[in-house]
N, C-alpha and C. Protein backbone atom coordinates (compact mmCIF):
# COMPACT_ATOMS: atom_id res chain seq x y z
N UNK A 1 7.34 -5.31 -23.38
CA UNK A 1 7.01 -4.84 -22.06
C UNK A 1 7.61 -5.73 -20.98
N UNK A 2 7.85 -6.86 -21.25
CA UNK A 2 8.99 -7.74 -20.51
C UNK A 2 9.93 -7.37 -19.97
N UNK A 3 10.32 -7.77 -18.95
CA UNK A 3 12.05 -7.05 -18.52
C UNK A 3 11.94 -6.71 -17.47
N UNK A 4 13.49 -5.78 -17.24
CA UNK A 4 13.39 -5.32 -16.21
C UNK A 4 12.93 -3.99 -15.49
N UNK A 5 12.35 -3.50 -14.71
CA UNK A 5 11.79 -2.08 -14.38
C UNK A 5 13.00 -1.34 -13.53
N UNK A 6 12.90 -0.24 -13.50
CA UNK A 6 14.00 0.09 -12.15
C UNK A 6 13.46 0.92 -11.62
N UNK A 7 12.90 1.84 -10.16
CA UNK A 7 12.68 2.69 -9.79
C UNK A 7 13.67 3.26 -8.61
N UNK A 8 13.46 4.72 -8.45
CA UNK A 8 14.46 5.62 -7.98
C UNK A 8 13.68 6.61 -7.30
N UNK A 9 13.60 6.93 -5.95
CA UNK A 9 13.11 7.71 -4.77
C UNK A 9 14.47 8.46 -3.76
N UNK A 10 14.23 9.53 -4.03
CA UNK A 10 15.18 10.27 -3.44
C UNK A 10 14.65 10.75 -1.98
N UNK A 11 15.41 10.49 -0.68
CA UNK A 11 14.81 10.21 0.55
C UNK A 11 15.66 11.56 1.33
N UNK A 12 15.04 12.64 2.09
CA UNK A 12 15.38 13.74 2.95
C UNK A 12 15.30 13.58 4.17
N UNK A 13 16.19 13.25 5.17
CA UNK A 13 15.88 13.29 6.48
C UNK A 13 15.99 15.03 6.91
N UNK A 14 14.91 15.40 7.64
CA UNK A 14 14.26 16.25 8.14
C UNK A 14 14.76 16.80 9.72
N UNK A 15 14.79 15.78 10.17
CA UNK A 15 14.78 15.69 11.70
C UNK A 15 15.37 16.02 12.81
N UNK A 16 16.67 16.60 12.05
CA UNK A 16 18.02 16.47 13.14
C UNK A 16 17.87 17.27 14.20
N UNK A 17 16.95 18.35 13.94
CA UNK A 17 17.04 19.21 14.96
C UNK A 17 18.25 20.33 15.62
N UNK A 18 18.68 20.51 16.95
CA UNK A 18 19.53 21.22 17.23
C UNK A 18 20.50 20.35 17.56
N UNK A 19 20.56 18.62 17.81
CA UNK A 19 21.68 18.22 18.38
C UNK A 19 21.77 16.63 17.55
N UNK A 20 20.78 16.65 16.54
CA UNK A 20 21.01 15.26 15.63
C UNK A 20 20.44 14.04 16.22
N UNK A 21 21.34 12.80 16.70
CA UNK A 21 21.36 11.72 16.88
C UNK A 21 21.92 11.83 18.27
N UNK A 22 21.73 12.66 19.02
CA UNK A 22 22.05 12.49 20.87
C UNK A 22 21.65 11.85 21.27
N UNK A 23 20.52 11.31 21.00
CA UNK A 23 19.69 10.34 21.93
C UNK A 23 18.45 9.66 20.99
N UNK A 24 17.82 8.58 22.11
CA UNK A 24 16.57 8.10 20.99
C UNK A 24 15.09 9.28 20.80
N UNK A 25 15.43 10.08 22.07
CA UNK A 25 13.97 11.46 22.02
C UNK A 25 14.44 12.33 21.69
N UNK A 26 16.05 12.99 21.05
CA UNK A 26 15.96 14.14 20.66
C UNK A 26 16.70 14.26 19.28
N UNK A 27 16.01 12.99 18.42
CA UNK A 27 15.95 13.57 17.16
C UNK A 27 14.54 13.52 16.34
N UNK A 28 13.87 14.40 15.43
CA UNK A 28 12.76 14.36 14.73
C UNK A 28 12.76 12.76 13.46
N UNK A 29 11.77 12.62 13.72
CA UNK A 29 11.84 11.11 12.37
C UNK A 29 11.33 11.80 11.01
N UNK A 30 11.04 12.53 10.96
CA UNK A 30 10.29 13.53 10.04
C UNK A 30 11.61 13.80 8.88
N UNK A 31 10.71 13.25 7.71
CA UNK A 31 11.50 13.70 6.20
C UNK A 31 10.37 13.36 5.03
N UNK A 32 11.82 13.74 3.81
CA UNK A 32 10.87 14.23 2.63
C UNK A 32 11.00 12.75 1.53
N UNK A 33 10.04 12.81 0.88
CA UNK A 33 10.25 11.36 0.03
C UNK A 33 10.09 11.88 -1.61
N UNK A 34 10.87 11.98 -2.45
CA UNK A 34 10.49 12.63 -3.75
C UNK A 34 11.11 11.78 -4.76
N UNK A 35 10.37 11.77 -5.75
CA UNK A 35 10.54 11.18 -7.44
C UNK A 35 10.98 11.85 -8.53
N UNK A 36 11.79 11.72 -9.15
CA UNK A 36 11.87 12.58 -10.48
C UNK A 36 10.27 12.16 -11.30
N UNK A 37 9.96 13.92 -11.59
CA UNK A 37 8.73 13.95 -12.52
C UNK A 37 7.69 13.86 -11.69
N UNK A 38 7.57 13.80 -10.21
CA UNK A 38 6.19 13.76 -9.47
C UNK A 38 6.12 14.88 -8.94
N UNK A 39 4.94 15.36 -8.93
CA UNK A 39 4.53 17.28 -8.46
C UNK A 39 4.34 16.94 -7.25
N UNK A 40 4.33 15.29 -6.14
CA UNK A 40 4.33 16.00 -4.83
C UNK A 40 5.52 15.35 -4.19
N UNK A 41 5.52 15.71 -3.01
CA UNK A 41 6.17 15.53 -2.03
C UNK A 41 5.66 13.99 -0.88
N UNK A 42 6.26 13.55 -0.40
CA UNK A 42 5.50 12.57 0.26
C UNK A 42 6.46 13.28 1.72
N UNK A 43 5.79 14.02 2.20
CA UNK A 43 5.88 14.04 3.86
C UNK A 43 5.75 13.37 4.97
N UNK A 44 6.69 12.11 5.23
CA UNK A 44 7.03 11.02 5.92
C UNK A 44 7.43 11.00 7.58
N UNK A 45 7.37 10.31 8.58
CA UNK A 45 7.64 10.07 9.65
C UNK A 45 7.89 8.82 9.92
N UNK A 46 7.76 8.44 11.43
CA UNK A 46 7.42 6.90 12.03
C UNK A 46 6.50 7.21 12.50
N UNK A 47 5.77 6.13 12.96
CA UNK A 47 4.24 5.99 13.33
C UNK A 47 4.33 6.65 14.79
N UNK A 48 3.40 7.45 15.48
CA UNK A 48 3.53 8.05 16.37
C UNK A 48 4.41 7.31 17.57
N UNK A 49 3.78 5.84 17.85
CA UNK A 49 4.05 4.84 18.37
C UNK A 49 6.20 5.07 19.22
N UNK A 50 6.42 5.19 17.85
CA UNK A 50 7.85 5.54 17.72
C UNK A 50 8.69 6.58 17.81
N UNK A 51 7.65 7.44 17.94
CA UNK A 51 8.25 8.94 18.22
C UNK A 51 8.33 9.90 17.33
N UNK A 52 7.23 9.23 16.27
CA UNK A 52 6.80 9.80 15.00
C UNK A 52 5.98 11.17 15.06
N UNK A 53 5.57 11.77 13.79
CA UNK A 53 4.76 12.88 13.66
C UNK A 53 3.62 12.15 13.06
N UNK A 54 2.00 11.96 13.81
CA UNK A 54 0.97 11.32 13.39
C UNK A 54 0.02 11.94 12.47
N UNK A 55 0.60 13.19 11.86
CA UNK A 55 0.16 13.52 10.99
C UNK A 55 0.82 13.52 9.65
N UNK A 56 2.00 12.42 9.16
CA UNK A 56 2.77 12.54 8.36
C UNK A 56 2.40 11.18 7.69
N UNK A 57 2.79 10.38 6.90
CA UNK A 57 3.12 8.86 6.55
C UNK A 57 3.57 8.02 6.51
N UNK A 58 3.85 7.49 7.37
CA UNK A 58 5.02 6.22 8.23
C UNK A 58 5.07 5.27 6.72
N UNK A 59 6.45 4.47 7.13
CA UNK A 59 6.70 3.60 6.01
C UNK A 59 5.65 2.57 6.16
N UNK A 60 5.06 1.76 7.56
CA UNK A 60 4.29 1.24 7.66
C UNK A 60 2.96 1.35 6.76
N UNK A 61 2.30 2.55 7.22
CA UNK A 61 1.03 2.43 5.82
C UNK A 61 1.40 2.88 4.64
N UNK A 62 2.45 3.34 4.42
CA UNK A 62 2.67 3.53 2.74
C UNK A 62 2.99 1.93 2.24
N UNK A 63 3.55 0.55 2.56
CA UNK A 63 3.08 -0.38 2.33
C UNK A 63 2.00 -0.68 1.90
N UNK A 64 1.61 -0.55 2.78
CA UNK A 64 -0.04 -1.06 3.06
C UNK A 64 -0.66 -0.49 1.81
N UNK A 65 -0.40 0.96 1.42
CA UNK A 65 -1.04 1.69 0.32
C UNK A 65 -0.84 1.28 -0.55
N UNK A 66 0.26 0.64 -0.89
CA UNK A 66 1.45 -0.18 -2.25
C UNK A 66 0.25 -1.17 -2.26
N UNK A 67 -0.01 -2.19 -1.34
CA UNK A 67 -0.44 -3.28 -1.86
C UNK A 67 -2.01 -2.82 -2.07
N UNK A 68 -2.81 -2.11 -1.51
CA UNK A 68 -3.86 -1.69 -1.68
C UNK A 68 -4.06 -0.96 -3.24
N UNK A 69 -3.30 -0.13 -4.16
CA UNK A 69 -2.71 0.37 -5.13
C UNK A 69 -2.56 -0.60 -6.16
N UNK A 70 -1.77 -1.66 -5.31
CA UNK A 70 -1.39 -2.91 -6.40
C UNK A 70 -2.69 -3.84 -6.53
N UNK A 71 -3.19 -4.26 -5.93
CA UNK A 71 -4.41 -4.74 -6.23
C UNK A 71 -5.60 -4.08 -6.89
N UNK A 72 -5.52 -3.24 -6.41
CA UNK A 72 -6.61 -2.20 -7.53
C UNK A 72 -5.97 -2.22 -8.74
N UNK A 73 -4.95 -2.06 -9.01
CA UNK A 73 -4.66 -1.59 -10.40
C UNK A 73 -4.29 -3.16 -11.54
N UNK A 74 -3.89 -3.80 -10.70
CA UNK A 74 -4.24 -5.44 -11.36
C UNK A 74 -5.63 -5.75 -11.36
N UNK A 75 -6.39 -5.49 -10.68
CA UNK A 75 -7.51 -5.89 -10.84
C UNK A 75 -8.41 -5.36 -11.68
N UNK A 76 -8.14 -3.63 -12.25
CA UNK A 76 -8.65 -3.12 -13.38
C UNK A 76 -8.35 -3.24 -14.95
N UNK A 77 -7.26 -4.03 -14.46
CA UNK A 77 -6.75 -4.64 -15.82
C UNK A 77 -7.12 -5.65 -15.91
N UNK A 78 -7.14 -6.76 -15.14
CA UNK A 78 -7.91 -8.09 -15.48
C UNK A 78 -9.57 -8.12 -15.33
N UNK A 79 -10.15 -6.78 -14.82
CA UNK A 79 -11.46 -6.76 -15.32
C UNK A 79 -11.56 -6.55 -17.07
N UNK A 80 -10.26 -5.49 -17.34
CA UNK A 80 -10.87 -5.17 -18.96
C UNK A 80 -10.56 -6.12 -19.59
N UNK A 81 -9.46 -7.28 -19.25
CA UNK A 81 -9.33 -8.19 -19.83
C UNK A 81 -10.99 -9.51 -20.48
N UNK A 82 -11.33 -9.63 -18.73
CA UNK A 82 -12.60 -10.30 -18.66
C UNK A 82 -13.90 -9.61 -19.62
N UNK A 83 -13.56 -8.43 -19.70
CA UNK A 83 -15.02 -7.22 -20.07
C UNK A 83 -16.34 -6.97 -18.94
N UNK A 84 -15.16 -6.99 -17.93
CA UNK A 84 -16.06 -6.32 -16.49
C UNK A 84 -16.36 -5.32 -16.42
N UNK A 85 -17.31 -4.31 -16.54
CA UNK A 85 -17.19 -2.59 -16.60
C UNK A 85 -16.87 -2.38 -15.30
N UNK A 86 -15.94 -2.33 -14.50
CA UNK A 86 -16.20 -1.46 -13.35
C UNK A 86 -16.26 0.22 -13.47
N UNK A 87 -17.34 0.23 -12.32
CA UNK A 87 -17.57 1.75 -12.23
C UNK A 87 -17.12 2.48 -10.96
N UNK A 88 -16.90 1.54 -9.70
CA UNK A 88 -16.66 1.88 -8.79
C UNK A 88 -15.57 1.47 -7.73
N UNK A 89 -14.69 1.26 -7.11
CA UNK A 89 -14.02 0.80 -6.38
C UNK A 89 -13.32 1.27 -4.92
N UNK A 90 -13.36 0.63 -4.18
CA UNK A 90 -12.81 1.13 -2.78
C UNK A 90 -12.10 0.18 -1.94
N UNK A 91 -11.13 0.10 -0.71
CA UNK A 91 -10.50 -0.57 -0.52
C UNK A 91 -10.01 -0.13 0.97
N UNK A 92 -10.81 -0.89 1.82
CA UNK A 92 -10.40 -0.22 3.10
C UNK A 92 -9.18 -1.57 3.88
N UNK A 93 -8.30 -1.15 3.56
CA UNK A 93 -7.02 -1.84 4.26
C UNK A 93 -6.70 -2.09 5.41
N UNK A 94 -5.92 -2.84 6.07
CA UNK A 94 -5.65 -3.05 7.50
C UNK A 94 -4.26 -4.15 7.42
N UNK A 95 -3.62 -3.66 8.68
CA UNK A 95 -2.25 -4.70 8.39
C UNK A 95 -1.86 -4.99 10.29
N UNK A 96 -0.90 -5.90 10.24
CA UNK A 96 -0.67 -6.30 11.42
C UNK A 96 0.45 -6.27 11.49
N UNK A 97 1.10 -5.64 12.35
CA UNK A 97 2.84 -5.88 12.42
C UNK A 97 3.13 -6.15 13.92
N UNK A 98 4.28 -6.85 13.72
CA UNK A 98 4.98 -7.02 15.32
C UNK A 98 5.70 -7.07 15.77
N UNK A 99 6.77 -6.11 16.94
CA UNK A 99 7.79 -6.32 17.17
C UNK A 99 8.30 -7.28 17.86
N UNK A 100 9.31 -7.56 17.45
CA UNK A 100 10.58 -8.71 17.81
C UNK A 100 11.09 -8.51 19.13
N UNK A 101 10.76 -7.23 19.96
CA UNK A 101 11.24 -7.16 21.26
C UNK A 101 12.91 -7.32 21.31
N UNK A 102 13.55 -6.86 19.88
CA UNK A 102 14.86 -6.80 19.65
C UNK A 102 15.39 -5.44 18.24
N UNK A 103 14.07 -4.62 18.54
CA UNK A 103 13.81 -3.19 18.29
C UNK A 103 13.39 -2.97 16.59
N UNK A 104 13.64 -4.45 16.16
CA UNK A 104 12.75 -4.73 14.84
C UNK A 104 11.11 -5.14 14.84
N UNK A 105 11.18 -5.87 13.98
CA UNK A 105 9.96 -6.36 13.68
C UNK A 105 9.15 -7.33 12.35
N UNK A 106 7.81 -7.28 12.36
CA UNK A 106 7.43 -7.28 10.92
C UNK A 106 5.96 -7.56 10.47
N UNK A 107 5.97 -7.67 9.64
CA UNK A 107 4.18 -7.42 9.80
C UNK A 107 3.56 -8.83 9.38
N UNK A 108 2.53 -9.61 10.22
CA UNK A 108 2.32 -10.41 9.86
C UNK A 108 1.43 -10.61 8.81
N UNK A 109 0.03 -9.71 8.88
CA UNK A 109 -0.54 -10.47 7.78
C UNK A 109 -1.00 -8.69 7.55
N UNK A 110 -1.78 -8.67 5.87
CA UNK A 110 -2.31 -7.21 5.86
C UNK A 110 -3.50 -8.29 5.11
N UNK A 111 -4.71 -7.40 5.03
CA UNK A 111 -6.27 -7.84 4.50
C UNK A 111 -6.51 -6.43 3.22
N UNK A 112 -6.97 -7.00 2.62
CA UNK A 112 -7.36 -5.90 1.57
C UNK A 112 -9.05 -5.96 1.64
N UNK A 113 -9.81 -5.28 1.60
CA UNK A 113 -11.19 -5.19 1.33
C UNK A 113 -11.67 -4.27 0.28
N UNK A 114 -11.89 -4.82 -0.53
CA UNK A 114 -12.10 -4.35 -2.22
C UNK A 114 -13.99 -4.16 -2.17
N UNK A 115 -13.91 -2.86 -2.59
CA UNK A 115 -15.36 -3.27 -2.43
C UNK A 115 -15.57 -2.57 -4.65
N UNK A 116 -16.24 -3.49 -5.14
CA UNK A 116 -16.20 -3.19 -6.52
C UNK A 116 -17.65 -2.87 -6.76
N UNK A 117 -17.70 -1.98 -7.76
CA UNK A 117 -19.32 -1.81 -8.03
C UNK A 117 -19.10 -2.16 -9.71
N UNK A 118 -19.96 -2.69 -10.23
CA UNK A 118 -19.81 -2.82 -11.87
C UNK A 118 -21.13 -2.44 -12.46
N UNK A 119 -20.98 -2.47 -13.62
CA UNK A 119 -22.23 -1.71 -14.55
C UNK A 119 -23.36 -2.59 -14.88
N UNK A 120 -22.84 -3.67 -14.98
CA UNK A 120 -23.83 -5.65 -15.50
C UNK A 120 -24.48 -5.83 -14.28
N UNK A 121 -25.31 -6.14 -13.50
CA UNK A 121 -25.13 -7.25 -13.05
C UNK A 121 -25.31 -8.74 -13.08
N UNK A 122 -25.21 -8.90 -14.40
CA UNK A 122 -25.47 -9.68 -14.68
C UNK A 122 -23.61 -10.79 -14.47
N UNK A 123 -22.49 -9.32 -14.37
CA UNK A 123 -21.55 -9.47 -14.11
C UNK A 123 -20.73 -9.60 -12.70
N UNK A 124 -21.85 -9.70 -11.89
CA UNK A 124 -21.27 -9.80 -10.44
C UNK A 124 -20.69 -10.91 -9.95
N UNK A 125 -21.13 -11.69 -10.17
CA UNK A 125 -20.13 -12.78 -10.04
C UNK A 125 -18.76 -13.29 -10.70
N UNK A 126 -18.56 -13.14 -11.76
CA UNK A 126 -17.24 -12.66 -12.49
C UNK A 126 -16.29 -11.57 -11.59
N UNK A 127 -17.00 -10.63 -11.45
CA UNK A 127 -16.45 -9.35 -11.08
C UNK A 127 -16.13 -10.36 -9.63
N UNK A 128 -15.75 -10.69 -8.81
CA UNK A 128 -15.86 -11.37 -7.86
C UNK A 128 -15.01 -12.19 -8.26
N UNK A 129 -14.75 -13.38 -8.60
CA UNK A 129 -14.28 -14.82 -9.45
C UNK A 129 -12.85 -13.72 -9.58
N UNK A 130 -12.62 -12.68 -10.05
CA UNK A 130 -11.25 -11.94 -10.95
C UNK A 130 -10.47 -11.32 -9.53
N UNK A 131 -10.66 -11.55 -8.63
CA UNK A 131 -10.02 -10.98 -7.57
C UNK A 131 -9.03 -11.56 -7.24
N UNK A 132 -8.83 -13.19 -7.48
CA UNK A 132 -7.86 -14.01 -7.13
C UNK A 132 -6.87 -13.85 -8.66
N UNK A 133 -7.70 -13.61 -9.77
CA UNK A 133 -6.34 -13.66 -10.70
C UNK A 133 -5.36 -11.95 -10.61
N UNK A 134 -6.18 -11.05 -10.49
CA UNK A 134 -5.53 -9.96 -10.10
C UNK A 134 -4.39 -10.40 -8.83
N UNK A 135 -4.99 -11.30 -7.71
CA UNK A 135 -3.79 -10.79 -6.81
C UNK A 135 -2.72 -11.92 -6.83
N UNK A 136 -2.41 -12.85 -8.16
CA UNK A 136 -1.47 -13.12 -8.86
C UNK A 136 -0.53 -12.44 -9.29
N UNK A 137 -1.41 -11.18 -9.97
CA UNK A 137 -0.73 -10.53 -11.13
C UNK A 137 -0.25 -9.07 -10.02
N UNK A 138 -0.38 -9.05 -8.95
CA UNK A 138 0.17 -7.91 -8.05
C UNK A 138 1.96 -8.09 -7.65
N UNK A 139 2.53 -6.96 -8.40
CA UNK A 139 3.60 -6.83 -8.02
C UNK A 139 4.18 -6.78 -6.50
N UNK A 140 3.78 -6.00 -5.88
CA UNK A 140 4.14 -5.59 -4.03
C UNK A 140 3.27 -7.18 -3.78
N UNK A 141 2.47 -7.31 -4.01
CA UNK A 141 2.18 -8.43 -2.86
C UNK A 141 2.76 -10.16 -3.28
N UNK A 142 3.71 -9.79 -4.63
CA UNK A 142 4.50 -11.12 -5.06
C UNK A 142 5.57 -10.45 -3.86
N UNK A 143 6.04 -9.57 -3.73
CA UNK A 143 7.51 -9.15 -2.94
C UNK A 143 7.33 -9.07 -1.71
N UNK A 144 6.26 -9.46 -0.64
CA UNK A 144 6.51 -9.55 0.66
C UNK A 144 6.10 -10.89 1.20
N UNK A 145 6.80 -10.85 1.99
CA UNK A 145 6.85 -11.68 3.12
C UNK A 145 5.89 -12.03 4.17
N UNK A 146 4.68 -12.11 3.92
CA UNK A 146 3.64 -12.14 4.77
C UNK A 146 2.45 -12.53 4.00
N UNK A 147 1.68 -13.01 4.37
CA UNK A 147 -0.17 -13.43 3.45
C UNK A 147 -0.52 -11.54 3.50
N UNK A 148 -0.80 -11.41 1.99
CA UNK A 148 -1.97 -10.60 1.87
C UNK A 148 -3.58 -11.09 1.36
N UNK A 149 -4.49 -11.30 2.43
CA UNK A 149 -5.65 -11.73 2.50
C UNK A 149 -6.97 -10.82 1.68
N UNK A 150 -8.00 -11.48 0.91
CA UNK A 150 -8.75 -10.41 0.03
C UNK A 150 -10.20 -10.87 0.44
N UNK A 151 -10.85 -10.22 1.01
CA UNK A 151 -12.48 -9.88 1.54
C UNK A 151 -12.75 -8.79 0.77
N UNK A 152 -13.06 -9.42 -0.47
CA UNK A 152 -13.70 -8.80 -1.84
C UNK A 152 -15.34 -8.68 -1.67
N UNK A 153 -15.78 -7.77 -2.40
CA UNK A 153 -17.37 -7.88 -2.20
C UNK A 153 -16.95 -7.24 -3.54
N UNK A 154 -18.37 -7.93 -4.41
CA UNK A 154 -18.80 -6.46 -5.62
C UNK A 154 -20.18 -6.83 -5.91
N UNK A 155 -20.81 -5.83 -6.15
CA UNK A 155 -21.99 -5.05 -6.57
C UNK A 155 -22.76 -4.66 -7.61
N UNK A 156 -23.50 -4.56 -8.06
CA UNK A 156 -23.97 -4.01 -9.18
C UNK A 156 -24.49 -2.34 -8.98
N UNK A 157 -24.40 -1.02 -9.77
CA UNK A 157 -24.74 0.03 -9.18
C UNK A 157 -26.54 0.00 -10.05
């Protein structure tokens, strides 16, 4: 299972409209994001902010979702490792970005808030204690450039 991975996303710009790239307001940011073998579509924009469609998914929080994604899913593996039952999990995210005032940017910090429920409680504190080895073992948040911060809580149901 070692090695190397490769992934491949095939990207549709949407937007051009009737006259393309005329200007910075008269083209749409709006496109399609697709995978070989995935039944959906990811219907993408820029954040309204930018002249986006705010009902679509800016690259901005699909990040954010990556590392939110990536921590959950390391962290359900190093619970079964531990023999944590989790039963429940949630994760309300938040990120900070900022422009450079040279039409870039970048995001400074994102927070994850994990909220875990487990079956023990005799296991709550464990379940707790495994949050820091999960976000070791997180792929997206080894690959950016910024602190991703974890305000973990867990629970017993």
């Amino acid at each position: 299972m070692l090695g190397e991975h490769a992934y491949a996303v095939d990207l549709e710009w949407t937007g051009a409209r009737e006259g393309g790239t005329t200007g910075y307001r008269d083209y749409g940011r709006d496109h399609l994001l697709r995978a070989a073998g995935k039944a959906h579509v990811i219907e993408g924009s820029s954040d309204w902010v930018f002249h986006g469609d705010a009902e679509r998914w800016n690259p901005e929080e699909l990040l954010l979702g990556a590392l939110s994604q990536c921590h959950m899913l390391s962290y359900l593996h190093v619970a079964t490792l531990h023999g944590v039952v989790v039963v429940g999990y949630t994760d309300a995210a938040t990120g900070v970005m900022l422009e450079d005032g040279r039409g870039g940017g970048a995001f400074r910090e994102v927070t994850l808030r994990p909220r875990v429920v487990v079956a023990d409680p005799a296991m709550v504190d464990l379940a707790q204690e495994i949050h820091a080895e999960a976000a070791r073992k997180c792929f997206i948040a080894a690959s950016v450039a910024f602190p991703v911060h974890h305000e973990a809580e867990a629970s017993a149901r």
